[in-house]
Structures are given as C-alpha cells and as structure tokens.
C-alpha atoms as a PDB file:
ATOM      1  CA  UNK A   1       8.733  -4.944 -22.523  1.00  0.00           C
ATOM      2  CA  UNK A   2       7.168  -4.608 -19.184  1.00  0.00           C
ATOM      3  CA  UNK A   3       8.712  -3.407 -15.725  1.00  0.00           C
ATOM      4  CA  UNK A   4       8.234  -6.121 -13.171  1.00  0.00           C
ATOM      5  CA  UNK A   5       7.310  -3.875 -10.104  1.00  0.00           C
ATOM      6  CA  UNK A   6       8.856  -1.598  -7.613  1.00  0.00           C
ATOM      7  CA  UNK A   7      12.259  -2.413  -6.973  1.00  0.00           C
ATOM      8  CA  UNK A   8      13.532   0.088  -3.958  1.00  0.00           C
ATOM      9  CA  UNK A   9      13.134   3.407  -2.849  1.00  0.00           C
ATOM     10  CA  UNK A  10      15.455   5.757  -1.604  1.00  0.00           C
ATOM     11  CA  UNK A  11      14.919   8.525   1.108  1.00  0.00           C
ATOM     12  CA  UNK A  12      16.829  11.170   3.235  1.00  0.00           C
ATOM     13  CA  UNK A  13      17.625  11.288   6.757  1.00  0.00           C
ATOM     14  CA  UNK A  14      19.782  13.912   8.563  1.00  0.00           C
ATOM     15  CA  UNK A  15      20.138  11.280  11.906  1.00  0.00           C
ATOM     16  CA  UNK A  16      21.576   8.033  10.573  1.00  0.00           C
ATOM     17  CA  UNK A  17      21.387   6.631  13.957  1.00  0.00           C
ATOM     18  CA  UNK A  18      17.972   7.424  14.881  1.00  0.00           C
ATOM     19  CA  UNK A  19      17.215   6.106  11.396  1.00  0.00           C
ATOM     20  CA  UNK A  20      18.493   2.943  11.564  1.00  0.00           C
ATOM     21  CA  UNK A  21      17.290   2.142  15.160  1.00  0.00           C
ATOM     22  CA  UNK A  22      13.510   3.016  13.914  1.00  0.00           C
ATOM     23  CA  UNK A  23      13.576   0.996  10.719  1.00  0.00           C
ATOM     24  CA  UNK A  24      15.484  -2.290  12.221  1.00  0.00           C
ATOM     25  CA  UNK A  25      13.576  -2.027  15.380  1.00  0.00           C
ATOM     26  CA  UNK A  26      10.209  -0.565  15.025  1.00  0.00           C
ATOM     27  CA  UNK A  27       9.039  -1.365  11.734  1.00  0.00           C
ATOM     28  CA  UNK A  28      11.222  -4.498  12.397  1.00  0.00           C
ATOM     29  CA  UNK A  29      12.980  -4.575   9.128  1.00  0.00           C
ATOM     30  CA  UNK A  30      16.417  -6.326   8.283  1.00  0.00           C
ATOM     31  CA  UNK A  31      19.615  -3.960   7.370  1.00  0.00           C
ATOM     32  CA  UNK A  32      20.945  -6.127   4.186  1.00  0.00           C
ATOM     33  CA  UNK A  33      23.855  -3.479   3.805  1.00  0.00           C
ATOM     34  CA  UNK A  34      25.792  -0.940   5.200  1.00  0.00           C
ATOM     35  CA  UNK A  35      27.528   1.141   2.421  1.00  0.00           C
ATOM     36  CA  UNK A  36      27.739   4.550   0.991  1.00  0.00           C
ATOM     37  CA  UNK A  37      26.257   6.936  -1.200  1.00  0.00           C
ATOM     38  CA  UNK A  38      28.990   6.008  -4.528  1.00  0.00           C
ATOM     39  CA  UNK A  39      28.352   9.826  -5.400  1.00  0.00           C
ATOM     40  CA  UNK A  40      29.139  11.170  -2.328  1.00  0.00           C
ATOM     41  CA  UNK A  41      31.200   8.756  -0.161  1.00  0.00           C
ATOM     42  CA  UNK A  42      30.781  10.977   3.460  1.00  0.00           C
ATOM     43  CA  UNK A  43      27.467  10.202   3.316  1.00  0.00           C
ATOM     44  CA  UNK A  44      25.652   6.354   4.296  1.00  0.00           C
ATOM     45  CA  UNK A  45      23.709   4.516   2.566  1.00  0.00           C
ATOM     46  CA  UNK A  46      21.307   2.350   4.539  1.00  0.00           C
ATOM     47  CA  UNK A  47      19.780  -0.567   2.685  1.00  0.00           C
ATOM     48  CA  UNK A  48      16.485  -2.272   4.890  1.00  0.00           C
ATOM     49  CA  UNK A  49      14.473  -5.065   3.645  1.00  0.00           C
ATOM     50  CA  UNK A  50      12.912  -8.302   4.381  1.00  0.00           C
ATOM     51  CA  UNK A  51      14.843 -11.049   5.623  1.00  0.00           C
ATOM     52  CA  UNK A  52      16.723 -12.128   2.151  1.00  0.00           C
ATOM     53  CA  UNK A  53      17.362  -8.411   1.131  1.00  0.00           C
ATOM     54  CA  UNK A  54      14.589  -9.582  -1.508  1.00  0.00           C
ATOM     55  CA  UNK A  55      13.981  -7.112  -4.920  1.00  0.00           C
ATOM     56  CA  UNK A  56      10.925  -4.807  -3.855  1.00  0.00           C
ATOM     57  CA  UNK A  57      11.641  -4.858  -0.301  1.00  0.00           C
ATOM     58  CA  UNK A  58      13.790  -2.471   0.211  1.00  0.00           C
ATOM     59  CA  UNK A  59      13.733   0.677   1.412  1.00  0.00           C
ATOM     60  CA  UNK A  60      17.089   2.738   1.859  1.00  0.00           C
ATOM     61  CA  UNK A  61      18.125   5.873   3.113  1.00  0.00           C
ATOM     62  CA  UNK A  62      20.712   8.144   2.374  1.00  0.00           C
ATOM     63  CA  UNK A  63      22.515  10.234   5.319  1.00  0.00           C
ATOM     64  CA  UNK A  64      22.521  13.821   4.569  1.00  0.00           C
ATOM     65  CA  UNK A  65      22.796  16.809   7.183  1.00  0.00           C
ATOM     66  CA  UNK A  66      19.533  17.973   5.141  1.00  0.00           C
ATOM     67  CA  UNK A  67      16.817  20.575   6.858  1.00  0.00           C
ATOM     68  CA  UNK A  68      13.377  18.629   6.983  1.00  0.00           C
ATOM     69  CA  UNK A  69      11.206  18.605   3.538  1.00  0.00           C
ATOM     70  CA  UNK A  70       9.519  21.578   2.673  1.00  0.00           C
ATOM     71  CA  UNK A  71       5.801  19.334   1.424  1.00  0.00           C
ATOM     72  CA  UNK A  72       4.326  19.766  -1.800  1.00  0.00           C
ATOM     73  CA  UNK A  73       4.196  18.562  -5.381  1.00  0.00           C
ATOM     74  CA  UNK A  74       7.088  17.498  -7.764  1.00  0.00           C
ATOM     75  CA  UNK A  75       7.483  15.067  -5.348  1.00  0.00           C
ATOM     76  CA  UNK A  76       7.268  11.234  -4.234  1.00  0.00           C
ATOM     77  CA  UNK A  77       5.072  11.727  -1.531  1.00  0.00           C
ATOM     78  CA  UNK A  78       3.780   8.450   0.186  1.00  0.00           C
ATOM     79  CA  UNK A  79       6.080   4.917   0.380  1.00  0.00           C
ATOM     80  CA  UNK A  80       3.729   2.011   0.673  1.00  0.00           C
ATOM     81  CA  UNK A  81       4.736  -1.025   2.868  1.00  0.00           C
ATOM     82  CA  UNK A  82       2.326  -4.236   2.245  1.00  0.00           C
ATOM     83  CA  UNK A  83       1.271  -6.194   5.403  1.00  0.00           C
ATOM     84  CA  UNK A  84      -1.138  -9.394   5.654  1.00  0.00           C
ATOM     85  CA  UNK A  85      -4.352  -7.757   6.701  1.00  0.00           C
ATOM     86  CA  UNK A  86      -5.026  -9.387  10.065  1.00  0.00           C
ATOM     87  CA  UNK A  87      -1.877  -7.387  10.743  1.00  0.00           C
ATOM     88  CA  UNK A  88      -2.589  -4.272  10.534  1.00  0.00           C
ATOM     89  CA  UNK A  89      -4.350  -4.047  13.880  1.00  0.00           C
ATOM     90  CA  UNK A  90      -1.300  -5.110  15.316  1.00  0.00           C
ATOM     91  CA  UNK A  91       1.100  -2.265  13.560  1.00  0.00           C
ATOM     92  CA  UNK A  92      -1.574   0.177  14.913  1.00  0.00           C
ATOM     93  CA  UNK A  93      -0.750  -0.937  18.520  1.00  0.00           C
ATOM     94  CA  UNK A  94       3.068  -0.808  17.369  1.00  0.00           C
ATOM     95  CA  UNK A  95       3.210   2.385  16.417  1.00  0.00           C
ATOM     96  CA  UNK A  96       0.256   4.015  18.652  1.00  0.00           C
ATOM     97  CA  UNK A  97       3.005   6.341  19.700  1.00  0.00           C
ATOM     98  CA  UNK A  98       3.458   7.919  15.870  1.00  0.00           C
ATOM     99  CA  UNK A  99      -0.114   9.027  15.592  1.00  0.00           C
ATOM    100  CA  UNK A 100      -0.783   6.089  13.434  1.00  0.00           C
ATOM    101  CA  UNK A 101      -4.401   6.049  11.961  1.00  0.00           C
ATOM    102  CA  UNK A 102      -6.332   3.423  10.527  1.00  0.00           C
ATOM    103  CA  UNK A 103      -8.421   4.004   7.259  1.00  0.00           C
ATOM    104  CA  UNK A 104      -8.897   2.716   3.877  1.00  0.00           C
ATOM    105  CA  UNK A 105      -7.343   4.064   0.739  1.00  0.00           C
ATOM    106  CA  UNK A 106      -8.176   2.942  -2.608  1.00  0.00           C
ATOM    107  CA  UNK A 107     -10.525  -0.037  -1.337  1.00  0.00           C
ATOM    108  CA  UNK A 108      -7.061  -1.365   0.935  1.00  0.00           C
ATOM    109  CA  UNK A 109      -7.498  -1.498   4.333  1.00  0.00           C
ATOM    110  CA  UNK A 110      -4.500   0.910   5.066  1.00  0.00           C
ATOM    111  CA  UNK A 111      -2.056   2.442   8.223  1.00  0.00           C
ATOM    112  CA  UNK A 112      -0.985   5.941   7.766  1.00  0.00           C
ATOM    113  CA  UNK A 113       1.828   7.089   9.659  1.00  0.00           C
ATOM    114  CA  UNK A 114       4.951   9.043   9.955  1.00  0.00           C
ATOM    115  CA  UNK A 115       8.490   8.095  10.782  1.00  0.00           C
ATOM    116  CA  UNK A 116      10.543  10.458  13.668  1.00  0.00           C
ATOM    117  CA  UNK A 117      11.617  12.398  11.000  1.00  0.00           C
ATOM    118  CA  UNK A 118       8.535  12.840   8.800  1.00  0.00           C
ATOM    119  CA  UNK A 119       8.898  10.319   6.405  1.00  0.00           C
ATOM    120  CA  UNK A 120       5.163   9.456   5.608  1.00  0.00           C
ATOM    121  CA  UNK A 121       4.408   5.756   5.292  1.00  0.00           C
ATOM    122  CA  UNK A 122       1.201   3.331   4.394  1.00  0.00           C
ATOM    123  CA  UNK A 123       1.298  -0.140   5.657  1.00  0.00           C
ATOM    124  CA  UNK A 124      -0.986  -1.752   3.389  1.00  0.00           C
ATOM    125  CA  UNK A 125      -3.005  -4.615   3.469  1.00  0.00           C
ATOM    126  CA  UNK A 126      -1.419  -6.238   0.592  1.00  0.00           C
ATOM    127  CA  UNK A 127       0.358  -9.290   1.286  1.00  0.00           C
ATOM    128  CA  UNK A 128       0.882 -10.986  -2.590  1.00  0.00           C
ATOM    129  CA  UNK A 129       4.138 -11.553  -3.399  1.00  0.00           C
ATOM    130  CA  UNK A 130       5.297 -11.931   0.034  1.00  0.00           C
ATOM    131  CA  UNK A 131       9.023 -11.322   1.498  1.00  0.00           C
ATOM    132  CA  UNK A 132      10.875 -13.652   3.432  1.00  0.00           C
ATOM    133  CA  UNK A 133      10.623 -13.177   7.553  1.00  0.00           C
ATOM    134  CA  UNK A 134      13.964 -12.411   9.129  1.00  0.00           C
ATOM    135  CA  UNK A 135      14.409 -14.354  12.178  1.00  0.00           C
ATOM    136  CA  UNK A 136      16.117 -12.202  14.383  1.00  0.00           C
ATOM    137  CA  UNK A 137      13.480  -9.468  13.897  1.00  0.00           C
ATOM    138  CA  UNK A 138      11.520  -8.002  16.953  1.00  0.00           C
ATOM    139  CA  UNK A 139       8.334  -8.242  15.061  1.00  0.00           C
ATOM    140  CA  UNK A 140       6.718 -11.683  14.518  1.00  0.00           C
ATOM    141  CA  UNK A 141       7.231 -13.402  11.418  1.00  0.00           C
ATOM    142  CA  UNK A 142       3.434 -12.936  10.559  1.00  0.00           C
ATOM    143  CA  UNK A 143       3.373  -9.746  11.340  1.00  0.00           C
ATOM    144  CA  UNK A 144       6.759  -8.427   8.942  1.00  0.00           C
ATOM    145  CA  UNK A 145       6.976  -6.161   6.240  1.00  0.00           C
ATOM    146  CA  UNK A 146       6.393  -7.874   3.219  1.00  0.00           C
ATOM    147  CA  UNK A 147       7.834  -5.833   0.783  1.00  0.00           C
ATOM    148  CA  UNK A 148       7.318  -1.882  -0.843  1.00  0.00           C
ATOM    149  CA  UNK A 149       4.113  -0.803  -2.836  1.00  0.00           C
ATOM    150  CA  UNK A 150       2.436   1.299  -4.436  1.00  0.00           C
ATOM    151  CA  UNK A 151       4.419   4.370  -4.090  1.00  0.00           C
ATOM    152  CA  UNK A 152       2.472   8.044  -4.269  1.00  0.00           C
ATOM    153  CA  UNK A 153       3.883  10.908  -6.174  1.00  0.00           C
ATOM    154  CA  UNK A 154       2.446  13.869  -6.527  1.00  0.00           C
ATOM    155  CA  UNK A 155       2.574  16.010  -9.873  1.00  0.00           C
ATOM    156  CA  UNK A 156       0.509  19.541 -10.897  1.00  0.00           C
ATOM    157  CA  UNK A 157      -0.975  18.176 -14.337  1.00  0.00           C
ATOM    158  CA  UNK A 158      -1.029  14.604 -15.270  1.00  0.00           C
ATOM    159  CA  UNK A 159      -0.579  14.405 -18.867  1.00  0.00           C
ATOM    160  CA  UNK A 160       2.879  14.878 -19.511  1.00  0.00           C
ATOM    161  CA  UNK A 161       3.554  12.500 -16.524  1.00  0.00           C
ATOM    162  CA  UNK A 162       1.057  10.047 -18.288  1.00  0.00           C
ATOM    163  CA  UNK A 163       2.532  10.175 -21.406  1.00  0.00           C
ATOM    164  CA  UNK A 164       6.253   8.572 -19.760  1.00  0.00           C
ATOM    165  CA  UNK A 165       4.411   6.397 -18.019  1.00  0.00           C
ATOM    166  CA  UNK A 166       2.202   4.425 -20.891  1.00  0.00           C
ATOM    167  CA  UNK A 167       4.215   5.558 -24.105  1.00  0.00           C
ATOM    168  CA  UNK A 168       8.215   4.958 -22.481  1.00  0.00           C
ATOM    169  CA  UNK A 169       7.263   3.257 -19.561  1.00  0.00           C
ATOM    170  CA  UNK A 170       4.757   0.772 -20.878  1.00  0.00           C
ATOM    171  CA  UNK A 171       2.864   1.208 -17.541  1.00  0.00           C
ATOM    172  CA  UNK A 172      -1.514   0.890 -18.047  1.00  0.00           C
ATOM    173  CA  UNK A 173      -3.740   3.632 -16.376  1.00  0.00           C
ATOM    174  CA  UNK A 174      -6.274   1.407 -14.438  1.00  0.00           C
ATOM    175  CA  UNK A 175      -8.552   3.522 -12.167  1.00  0.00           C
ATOM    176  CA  UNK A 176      -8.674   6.504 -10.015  1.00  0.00           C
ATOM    177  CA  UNK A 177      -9.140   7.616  -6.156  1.00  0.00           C
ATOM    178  CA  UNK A 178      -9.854  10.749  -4.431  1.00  0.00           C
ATOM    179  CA  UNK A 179      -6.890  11.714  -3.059  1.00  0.00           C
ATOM    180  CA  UNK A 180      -6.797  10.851   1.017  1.00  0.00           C
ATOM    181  CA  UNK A 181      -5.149  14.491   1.716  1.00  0.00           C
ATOM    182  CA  UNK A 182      -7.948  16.102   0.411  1.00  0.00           C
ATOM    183  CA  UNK A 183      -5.935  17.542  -3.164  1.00  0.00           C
ATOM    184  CA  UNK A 184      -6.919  16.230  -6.119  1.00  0.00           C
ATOM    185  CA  UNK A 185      -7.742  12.931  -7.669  1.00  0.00           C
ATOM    186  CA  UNK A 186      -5.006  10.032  -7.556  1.00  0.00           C
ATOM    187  CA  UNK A 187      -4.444   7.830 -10.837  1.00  0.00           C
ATOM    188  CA  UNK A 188      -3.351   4.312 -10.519  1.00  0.00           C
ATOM    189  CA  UNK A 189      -0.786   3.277 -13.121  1.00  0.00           C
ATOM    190  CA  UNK A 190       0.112  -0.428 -12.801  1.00  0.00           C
ATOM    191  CA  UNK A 191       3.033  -2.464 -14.463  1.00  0.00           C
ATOM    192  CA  UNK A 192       4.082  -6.408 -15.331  1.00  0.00           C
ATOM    193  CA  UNK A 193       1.334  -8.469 -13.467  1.00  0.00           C
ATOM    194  CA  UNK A 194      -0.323  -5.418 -11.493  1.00  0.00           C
ATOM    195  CA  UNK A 195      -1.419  -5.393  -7.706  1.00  0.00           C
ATOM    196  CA  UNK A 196       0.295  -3.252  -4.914  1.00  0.00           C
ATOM    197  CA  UNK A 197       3.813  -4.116  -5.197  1.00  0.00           C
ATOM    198  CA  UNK A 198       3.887  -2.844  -9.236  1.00  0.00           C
ATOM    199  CA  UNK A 199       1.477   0.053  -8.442  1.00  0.00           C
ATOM    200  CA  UNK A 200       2.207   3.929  -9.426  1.00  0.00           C
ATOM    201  CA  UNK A 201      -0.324   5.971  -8.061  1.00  0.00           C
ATOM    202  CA  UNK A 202      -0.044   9.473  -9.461  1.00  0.00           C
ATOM    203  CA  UNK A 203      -1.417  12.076  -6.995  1.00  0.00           C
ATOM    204  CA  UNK A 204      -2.531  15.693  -9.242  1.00  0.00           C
ATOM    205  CA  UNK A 205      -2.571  18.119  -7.351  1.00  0.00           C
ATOM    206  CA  UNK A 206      -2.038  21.702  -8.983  1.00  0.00           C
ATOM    207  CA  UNK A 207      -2.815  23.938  -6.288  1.00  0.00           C
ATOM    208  CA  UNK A 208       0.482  22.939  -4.072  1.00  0.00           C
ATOM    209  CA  UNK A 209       3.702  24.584  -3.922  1.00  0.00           C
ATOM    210  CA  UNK A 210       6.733  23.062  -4.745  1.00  0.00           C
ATOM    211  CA  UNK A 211       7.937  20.458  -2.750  1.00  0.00           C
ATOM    212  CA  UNK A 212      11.746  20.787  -1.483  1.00  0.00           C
ATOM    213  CA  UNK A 213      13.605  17.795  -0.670  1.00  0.00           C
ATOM    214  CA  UNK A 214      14.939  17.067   2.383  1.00  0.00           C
ATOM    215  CA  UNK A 215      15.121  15.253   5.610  1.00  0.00           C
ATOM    216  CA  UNK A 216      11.682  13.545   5.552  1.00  0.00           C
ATOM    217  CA  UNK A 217      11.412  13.072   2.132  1.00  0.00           C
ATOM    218  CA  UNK A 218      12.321  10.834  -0.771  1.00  0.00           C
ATOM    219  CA  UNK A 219      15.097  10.984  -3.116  1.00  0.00           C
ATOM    220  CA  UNK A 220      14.313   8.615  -5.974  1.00  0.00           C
ATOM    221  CA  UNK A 221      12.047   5.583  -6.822  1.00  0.00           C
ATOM    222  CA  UNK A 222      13.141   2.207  -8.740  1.00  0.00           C
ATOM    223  CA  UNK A 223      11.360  -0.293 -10.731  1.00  0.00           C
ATOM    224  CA  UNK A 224      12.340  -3.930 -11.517  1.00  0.00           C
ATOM    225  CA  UNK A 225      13.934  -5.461 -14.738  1.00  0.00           C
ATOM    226  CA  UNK A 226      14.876  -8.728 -14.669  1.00  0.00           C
ATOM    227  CA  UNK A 227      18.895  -8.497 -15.659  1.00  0.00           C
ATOM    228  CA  UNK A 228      21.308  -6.768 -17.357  1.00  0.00           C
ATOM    229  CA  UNK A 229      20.121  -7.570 -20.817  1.00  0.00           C
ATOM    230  CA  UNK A 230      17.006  -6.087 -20.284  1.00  0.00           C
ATOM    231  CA  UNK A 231      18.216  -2.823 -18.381  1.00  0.00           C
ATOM    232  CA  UNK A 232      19.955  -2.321 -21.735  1.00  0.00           C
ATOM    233  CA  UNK A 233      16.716  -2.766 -23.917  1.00  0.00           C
ATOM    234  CA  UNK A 234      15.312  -0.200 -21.501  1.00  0.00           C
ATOM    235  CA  UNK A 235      18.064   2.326 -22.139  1.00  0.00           C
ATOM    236  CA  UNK A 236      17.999   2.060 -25.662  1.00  0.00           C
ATOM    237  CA  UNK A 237      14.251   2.593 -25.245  1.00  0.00           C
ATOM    238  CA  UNK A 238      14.264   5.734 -22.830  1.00  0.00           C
ATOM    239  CA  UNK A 239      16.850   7.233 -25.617  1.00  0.00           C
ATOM    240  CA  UNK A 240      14.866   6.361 -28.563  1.00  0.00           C
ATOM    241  CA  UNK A 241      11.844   8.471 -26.831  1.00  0.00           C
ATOM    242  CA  UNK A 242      14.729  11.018 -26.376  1.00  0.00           C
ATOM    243  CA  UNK A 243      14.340  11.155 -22.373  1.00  0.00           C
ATOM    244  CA  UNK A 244      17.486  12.309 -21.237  1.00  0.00           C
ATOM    245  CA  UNK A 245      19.237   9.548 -18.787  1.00  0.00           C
ATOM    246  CA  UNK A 246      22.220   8.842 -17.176  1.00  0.00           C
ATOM    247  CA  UNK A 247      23.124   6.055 -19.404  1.00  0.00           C
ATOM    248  CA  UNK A 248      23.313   2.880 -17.118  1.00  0.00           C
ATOM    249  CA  UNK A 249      25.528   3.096 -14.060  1.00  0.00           C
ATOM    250  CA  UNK A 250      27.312   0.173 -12.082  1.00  0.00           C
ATOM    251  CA  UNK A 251      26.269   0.258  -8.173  1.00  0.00           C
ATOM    252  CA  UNK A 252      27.668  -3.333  -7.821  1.00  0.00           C
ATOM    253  CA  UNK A 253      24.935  -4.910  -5.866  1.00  0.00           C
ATOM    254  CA  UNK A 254      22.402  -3.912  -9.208  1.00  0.00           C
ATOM    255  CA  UNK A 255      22.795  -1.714 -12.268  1.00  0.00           C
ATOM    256  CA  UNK A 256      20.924   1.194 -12.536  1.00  0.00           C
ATOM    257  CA  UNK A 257      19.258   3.756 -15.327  1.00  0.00           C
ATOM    258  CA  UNK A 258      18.087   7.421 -14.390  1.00  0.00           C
ATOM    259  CA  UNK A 259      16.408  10.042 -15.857  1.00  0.00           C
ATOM    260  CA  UNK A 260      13.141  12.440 -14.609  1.00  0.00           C
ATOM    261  CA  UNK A 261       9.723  12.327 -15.603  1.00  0.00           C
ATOM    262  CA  UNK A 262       8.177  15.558 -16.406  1.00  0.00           C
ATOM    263  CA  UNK A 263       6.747  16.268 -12.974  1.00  0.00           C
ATOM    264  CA  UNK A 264      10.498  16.413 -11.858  1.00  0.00           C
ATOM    265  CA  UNK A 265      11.080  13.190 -10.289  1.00  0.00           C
ATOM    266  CA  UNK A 266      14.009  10.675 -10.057  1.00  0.00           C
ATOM    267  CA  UNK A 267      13.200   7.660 -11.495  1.00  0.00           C
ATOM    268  CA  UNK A 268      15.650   4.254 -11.564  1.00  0.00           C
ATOM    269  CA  UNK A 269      15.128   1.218 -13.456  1.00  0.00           C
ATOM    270  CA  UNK A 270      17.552  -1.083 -11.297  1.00  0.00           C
ATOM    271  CA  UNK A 271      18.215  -4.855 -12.113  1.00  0.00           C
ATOM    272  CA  UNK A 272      17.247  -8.017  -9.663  1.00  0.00           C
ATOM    273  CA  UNK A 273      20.640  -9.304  -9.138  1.00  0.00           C
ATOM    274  CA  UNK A 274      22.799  -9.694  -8.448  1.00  0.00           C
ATOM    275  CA  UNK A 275      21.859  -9.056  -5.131  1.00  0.00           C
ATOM    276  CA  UNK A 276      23.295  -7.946  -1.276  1.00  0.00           C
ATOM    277  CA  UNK A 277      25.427 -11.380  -0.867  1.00  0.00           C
ATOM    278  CA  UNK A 278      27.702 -10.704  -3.619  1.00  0.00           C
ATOM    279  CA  UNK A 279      30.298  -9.634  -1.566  1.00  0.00           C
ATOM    280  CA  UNK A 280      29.490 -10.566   1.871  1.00  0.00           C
ATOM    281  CA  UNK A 281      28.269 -13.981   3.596  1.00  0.00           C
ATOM    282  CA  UNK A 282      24.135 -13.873   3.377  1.00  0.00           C
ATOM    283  CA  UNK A 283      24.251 -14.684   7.338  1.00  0.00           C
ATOM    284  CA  UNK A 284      25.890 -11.605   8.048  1.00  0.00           C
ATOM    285  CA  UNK A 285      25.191  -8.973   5.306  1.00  0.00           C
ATOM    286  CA  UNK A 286      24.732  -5.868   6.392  1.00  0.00           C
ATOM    287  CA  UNK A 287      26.459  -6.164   9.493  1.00  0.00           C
ATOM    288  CA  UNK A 288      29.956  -4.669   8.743  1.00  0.00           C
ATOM    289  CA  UNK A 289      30.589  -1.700   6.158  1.00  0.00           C
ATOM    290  CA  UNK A 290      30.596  -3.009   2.809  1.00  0.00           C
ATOM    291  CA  UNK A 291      32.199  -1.030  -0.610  1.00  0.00           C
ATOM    292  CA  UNK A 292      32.062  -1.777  -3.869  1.00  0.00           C
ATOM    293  CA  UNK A 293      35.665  -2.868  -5.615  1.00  0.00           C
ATOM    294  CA  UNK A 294      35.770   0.922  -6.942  1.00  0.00           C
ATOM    295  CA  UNK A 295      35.882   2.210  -3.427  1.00  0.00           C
ATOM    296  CA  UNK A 296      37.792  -0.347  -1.529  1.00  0.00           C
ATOM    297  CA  UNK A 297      41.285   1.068  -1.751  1.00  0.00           C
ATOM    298  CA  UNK A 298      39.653   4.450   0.279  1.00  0.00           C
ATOM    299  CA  UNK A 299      38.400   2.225   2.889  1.00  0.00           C
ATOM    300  CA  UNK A 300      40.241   4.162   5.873  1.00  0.00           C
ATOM    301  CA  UNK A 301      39.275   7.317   4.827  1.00  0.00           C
ATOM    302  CA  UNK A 302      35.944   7.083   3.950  1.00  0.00           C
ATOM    303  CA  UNK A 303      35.568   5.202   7.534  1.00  0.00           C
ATOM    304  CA  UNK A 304      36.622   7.971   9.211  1.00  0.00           C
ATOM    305  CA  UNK A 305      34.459  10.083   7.270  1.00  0.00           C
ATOM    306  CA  UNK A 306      31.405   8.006   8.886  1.00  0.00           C
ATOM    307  CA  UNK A 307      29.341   8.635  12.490  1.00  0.00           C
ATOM    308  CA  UNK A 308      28.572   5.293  14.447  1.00  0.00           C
ATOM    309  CA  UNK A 309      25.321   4.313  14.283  1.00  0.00           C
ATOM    310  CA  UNK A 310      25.253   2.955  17.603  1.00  0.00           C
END
C-alpha cells in the first residue's frame, strides 16, 4: 500500500476576500469551488488549483474570524508550490512587493515568501508531474503553479512522528537538510514514486514553543489514494495500528480519513475523484456557490450567513 502524493492542503484566513483576490490573482491560481466548511456551514471554504482542479494542486482555505498564528512547532509550517525553474525569476519580480527571497533549500532552487496574511509559501523549482494551465489566468501558462509539494511540518522529537510515517504510513526516510530557519535538522520522508509533489519534510525542532493556529497558518494536510476501495484499506490499516481516526467521512467532491500524528497534526488521506465537476459544469466550476446534496435544502440560510467576496 503506498500513498500516491500530496493531495490538498487546507489553511485559515480571517479576510475571505483579500484571500481570494491574492490566490486567483497574484499567485494566479484557478478557484475550482466555492463551498463551505461541512462542519461549520458560516464559514467558506475556498478550493484553488490549477486549471482542471487537478489532485495535488490544490490549496484551500477555510474562512474563520481567527487572530493571526502564534509560530512554532506542532505545526505544518511551510506549503510548497512547484514551478518550472526558468520561472522562478519571474515569481520573484511578481511578488517583489512580499519580500520574496530567492535561495536554495534542499538542493531546489527555491522562492520563499509570505502571503498578506502570513501564510508562508515556497515556490519550488519542481515542475514533474505538471498541472494543467488555466487560460483565463493573469500569469502565463509557463509560468503557473504546477501543483503543491513538499509540505514542512515542524515537530519537537522525531521518532514518534517517524514511527506513523514508515510503520502506518508506509512513507521511506530518504535524507536530511539543515533546516533554512536556522532550528534543527529537516528529514525528508517520501511516498509512492517520490520527488516534490509526494515529499514530507519533517522539520525537529525542540527548542520552539507551541505553535497556535490561526489566521496565517494551516489547518490540515492530505495525501492521495487512488479511490474509495483503497481509502477503506487505509482505514482498516490506521485502526489495526490503533491510531485513533475519524472513520471515513463523505465531503462529496472526495472522501476523506483523519486522525493526528504524534506531533499533533491533522492529517487526511482524501481520494482522487471524484473530482470538482461532479456537480457543476467544468467551464464554470467554482464560479457560483456550490453544496453538497446534504446541505442543499439550507441553501438560503447558509447564503445569508456568507460575506461577498467581491
């Protein structure tokens, strides 16, 4: 049994707007759906990706009147976006105004940089498996996004962390980095066929405080089984290792599977399919607010519950 990659990754922001005007504009990313959080229906959730809404693409937000992160460890720290190289010159132009810096990080030419909020990104120069360009995107086509990966989160000992990862997780420890903030050394766990978009890199770093989630920071991270059939393999798994889960859970556009790893973060094993189109023409997803069947008949309220974006 092997994960497949990084499948989304889900952040907070307290400014929906601002949010989704930085994300679809700036980094020149498609919004493949506008929905809610199914937990807590006041709140959006943002879904922005590559031009098909593509598995391991995606980055989404959840809208949350959240004070700003409090930084530290027990936390996912760093979301990696992967770029063609002889683009990264260009994003540093693009984003001169964010304090972007140029550097390289774990032998990958790398931009670090922060979002309006905080939200602390690396466009990588990683290009393999590549996303599909949206055409009505800002940025150039050979400039885009081209999907998520690795993702950086930070932990205060490694072993306990290392034992989900190789004994539940199946993921292989493959070499290690000095961490770029200057705290600790940074592990590389890799799963299915390796490179950036299936890359874990676990930052140990003991002599941080606690992180505290908020505005700025992450919420969760999901990796990539194929369908259904193997999400339920995977649950059985997780429970035969006795890692308490949330059982798998229906969020319409892909099923899901929770649980922590020891260093106290949300992970999700979330299907490929069946995708951002199932209820919604491809052309125009993420243009209108879409709900899953279980939420449909509250339409009008939860509407009114919602801020524009624009």
């Amino acid at each position: 049994m092997q994960l497949t990659g990084i499948h989304h990754l889900t952040a907070i922001t307290a400014d929906a707007a601002a949010n989704n005007r930085f994300y679809t504009e700036t980094l020149g990313l498609r919004r493949v759906k506008k929905t809610v959080n199914q937990d807590d229906t006041s709140a959006y959730h943002l879904f922005f990706a590559d031009g098909a809404g593509s598995p391991g693409t995606d980055i989404t937000f959840f809208d949350w009147p959240a004070p700003r992160e409090r930084r530290g460890t027990n936390a996912i720290t760093r979301t990696g976006l992967r770029v063609a190289e002889a683009s990264l010159d260009y994003w540093a132009d693009r984003l001169s105004g964010l304090d972007a810096r140029l550097t390289t990080i774990d032998g990958r030419p790398s931009l670090e940089v922060e979002d309006p909020e905080g939200q602390r990104l690396r466009l990588i120069a990683a290009p393999t498996p590549a996303g599909q360009p949206w055409a009505r995107s800002d940025v150039p086509a050979e400039h885009q996004i081209r999907g998520l990966g690795p993702i950086t989160i930070s932990v205060p000992e490694l072993a306990p962390t290392e034992a989900v990862l190789t004994q539940v997780m199946n993921m292989r420890r493959v070499r290690d980095y000095a961490s770029p903030d200057g705290q600790g050394q940074v592990h590389v766990f890799e799963m299915g066929e390796g490179g950036a978009a299936a890359e874990l890199h676990v930052a140990v770093q003991p002599g941080l405080p606690q992180a505290r989630q908020g505005a700025g920071g992450v919420h969760h991270v999901a990796f990539r089984v194929p369908d259904t059939a193997a999400l339920t393999a995977w649950t059985e798994r997780v429970a035969r290792f006795r890692v308490p889960s949330s059982g798998e859970v229906e969020r319409f556009y892909f099923r899901s599977l929770y649980f922590r790893e020891p260093g106290g973060n949300l992970f999700e094993l979330a299907t490929d399919g069946p995708g951002f189109d199932v209820d919604e023409p491809f052309e125009t997803m993420g243009e209108g607010l879409s709900l899953p069947p279980f939420l449909e008949g509250r339409r009008q309220q939860i509407e009114a519950g919602l801020k524009p974006l624009a």
